[in-house]
N, C-alpha and C. Protein backbone atom coordinates (compact mmCIF):
# COMPACT_ATOMS: atom_id res chain seq x y z
N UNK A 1 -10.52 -34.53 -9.78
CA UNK A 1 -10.76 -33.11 -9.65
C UNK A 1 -9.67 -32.43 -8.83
N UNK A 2 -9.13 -33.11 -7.85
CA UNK A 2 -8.22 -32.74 -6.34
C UNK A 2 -7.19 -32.52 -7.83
N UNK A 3 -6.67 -33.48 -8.65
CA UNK A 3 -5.30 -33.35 -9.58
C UNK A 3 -5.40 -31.82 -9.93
N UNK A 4 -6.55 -31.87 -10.88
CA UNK A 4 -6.53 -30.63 -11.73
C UNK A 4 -6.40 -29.39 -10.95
N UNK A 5 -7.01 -29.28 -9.59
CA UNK A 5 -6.32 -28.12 -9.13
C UNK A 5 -5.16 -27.96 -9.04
N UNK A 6 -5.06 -29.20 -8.15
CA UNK A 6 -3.33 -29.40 -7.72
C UNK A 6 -2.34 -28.58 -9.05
N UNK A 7 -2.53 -29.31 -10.04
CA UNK A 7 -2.02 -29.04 -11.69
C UNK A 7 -2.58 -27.24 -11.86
N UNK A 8 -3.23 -27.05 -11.65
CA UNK A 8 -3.61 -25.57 -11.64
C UNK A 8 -2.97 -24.38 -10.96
N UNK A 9 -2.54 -24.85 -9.87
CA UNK A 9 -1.95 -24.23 -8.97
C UNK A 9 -0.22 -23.95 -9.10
N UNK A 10 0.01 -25.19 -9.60
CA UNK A 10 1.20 -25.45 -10.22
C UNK A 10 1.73 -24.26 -11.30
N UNK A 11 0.87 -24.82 -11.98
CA UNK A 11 0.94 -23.92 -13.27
C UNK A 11 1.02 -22.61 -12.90
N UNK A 12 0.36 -21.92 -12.21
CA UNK A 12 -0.24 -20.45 -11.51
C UNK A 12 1.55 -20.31 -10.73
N UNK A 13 2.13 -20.97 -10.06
CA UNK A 13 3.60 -20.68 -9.16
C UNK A 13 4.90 -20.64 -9.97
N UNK A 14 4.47 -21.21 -11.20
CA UNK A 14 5.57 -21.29 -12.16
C UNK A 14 5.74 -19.94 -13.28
N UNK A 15 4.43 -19.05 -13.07
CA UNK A 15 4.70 -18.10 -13.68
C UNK A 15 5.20 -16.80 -13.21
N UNK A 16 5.73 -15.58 -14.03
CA UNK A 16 6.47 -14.56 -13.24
C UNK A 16 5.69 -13.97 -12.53
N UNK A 17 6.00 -13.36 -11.36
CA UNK A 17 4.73 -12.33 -11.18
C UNK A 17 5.81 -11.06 -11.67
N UNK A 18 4.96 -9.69 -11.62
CA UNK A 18 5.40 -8.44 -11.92
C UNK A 18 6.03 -7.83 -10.75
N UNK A 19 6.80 -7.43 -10.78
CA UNK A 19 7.58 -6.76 -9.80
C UNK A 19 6.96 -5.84 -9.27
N UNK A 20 5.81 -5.08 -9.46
CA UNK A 20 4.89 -4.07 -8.70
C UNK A 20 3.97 -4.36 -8.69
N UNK A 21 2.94 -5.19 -9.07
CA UNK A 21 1.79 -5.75 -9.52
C UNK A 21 1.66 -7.35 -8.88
N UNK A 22 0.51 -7.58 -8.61
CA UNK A 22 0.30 -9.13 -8.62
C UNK A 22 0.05 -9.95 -9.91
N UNK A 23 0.12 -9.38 -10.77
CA UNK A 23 -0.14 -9.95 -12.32
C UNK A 23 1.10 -10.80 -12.56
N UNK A 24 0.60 -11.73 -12.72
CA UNK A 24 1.26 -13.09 -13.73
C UNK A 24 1.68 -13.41 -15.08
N UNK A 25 2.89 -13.58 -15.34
CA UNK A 25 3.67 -14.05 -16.91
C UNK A 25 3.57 -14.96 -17.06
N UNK A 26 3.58 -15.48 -18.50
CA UNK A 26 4.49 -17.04 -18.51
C UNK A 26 5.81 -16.99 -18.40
N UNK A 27 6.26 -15.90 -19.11
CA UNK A 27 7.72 -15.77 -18.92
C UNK A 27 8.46 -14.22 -18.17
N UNK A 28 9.55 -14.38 -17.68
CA UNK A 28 10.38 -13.08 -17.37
C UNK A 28 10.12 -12.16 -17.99
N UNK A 29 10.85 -12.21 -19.26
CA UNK A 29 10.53 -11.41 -20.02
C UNK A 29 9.46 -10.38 -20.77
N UNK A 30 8.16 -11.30 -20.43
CA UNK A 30 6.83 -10.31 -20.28
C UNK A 30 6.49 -10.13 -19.15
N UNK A 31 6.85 -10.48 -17.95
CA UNK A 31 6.58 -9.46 -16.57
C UNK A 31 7.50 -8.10 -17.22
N UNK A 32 8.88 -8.30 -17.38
CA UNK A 32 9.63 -7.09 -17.51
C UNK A 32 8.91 -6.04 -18.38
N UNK A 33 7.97 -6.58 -19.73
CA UNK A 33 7.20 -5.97 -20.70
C UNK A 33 6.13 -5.12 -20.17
N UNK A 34 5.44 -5.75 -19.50
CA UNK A 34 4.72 -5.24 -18.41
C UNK A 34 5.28 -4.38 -17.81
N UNK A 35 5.94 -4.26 -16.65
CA UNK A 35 6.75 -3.73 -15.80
C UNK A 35 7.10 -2.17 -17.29
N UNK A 36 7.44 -2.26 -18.38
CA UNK A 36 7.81 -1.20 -18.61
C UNK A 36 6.66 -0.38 -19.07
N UNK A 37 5.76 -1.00 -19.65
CA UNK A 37 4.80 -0.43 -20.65
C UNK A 37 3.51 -0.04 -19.16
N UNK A 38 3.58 -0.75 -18.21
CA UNK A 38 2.97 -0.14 -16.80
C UNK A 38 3.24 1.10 -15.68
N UNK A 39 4.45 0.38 -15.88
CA UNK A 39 5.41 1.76 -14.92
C UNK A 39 6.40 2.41 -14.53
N UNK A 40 6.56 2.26 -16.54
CA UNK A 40 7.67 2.97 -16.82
C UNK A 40 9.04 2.75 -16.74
N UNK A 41 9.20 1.28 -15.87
CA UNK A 41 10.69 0.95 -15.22
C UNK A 41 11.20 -0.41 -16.11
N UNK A 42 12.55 0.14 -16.62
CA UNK A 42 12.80 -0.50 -17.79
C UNK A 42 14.00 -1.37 -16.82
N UNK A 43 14.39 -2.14 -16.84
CA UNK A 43 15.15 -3.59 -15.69
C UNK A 43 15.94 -3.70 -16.48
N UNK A 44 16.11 -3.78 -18.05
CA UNK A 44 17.15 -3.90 -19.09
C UNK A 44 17.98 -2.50 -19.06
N UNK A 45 17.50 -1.30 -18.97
CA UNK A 45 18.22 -0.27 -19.13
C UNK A 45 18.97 0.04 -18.02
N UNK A 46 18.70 0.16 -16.85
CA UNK A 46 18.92 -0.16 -15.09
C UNK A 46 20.16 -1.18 -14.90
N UNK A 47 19.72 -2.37 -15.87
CA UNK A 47 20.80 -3.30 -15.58
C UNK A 47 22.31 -2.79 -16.48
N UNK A 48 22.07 -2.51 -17.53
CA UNK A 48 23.00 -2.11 -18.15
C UNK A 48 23.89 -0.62 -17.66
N UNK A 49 23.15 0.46 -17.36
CA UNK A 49 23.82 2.02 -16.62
C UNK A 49 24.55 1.59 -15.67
N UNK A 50 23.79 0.53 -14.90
CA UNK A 50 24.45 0.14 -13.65
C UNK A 50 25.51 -1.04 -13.29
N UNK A 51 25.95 -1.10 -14.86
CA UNK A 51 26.80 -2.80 -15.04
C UNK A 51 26.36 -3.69 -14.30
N UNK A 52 25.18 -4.14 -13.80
CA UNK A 52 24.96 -5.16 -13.20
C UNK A 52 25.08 -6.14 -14.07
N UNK A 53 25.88 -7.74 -12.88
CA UNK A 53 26.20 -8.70 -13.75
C UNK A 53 25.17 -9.77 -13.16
N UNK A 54 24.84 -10.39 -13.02
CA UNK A 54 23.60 -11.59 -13.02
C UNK A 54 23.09 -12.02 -11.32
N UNK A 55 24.60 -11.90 -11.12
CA UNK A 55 24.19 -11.82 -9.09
C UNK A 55 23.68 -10.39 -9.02
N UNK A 56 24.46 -9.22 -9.11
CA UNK A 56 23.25 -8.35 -9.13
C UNK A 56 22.17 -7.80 -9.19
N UNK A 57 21.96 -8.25 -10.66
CA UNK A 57 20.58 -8.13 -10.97
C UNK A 57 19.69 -8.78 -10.28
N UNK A 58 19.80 -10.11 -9.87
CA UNK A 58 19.01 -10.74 -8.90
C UNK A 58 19.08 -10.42 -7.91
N UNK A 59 20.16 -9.58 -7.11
CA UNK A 59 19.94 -8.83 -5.63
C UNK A 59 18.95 -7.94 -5.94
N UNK A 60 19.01 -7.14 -7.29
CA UNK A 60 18.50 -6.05 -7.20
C UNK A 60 16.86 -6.05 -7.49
N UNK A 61 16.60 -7.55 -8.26
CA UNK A 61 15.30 -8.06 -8.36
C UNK A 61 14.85 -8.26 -7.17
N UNK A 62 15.29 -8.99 -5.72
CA UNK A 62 15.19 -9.05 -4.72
C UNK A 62 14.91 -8.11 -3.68
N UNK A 63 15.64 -6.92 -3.90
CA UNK A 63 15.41 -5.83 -3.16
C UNK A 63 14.28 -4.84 -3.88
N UNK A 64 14.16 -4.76 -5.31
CA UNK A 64 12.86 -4.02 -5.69
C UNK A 64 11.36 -5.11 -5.17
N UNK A 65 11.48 -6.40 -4.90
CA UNK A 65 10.32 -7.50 -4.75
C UNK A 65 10.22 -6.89 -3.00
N UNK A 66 11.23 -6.83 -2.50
CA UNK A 66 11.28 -6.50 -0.74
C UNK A 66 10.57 -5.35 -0.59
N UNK A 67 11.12 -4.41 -1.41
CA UNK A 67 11.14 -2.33 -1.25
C UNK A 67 9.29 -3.02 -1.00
N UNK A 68 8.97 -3.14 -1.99
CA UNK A 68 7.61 -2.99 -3.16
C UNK A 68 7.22 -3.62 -1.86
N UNK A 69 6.66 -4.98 -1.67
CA UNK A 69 6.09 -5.47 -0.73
C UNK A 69 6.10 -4.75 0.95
N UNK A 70 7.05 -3.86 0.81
CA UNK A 70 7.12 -3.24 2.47
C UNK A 70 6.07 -1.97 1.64
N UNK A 71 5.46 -1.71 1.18
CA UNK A 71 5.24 -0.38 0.47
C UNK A 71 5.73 0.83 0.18
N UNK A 72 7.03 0.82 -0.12
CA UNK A 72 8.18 1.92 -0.24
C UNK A 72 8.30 1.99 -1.91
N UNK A 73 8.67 3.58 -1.99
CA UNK A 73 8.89 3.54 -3.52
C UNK A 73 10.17 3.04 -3.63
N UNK A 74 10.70 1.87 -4.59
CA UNK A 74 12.53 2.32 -4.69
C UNK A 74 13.41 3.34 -5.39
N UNK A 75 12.56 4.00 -5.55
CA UNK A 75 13.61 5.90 -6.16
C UNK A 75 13.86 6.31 -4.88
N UNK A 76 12.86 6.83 -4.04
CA UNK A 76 12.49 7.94 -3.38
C UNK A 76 12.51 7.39 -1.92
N UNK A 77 12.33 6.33 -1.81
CA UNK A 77 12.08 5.33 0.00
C UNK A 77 10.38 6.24 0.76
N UNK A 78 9.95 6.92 -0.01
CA UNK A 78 8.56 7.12 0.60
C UNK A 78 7.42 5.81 1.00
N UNK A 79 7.15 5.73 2.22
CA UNK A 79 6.46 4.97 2.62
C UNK A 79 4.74 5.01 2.35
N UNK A 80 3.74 4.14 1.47
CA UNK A 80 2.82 4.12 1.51
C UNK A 80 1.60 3.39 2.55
N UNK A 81 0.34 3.64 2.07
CA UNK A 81 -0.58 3.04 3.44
C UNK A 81 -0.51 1.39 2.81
N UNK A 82 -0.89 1.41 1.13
CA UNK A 82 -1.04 0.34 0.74
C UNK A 82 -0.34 0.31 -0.64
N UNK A 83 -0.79 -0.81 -1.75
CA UNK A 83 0.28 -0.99 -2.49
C UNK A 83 -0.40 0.20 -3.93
N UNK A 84 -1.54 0.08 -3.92
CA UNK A 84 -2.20 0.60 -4.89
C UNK A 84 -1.85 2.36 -4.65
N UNK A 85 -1.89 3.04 -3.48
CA UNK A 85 -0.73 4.24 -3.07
C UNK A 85 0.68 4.33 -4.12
N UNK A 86 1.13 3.35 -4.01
CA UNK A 86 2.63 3.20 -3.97
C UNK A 86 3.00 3.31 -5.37
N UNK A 87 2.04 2.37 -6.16
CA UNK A 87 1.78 2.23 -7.96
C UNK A 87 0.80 3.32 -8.31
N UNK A 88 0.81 4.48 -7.84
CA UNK A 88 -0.01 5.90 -8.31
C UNK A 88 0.99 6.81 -7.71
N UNK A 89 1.96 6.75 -7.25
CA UNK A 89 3.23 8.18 -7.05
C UNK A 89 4.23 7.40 -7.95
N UNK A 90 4.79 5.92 -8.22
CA UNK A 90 5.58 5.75 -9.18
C UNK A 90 5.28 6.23 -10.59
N UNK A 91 3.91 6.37 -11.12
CA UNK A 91 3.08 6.38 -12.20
C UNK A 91 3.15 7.87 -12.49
N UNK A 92 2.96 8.83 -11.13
CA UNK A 92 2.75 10.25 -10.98
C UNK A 92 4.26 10.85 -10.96
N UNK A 93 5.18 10.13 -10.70
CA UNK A 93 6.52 10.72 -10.37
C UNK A 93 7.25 10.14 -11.40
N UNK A 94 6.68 8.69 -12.66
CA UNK A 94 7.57 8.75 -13.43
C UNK A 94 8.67 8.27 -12.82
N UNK A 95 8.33 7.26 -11.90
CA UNK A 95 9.57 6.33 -11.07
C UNK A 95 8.84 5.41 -10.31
């Protein structure tokens, strides 16, 4: 029984989470799906305006995972109380 969690848990760390959300992918690519069809923020279009090349993009994955978790929007740097705040002015502001 101890395995199958163990194995459960596993499974659960290996998937993406969403960059604004605590919701879980199997893959990158549907967090990012998510991420656009949720809140609007497209990571493919961003990466491309902004020539980011692969170290970038992963700084910049890094610093939207940081912004987000401190409760700051990353457009605007407005500080929220909590996170569910933070994902209702990105939603409302369309950023």
């Amino acid at each position: 029984e101890d395995w199958q969690a163990d194995n459960a848990e596993e499974e659960d760390d290996q998937k993406t989470r969403c960059l604004f959300s605590g919701a879980r992918f199997a893959t990158p690519a549907e967090a990012l799906q998510h991420a656009a069809a949720e809140f609007g923020f497209r990571f493919s279009e961003i990466r491309k305006t902004r020539e980011l090349d692969f170290y970038d993009a992963i700084k910049a994955i890094n610093f939207i995972r940081s912004t987000v978790a401190a409760q700051k929007c990353i457009f605007c740097g407005k500080q929220f109380d909590n996170n569910e705040q933070l994902l209702e002015h990105m939603k409302a502001e369309q950023h």
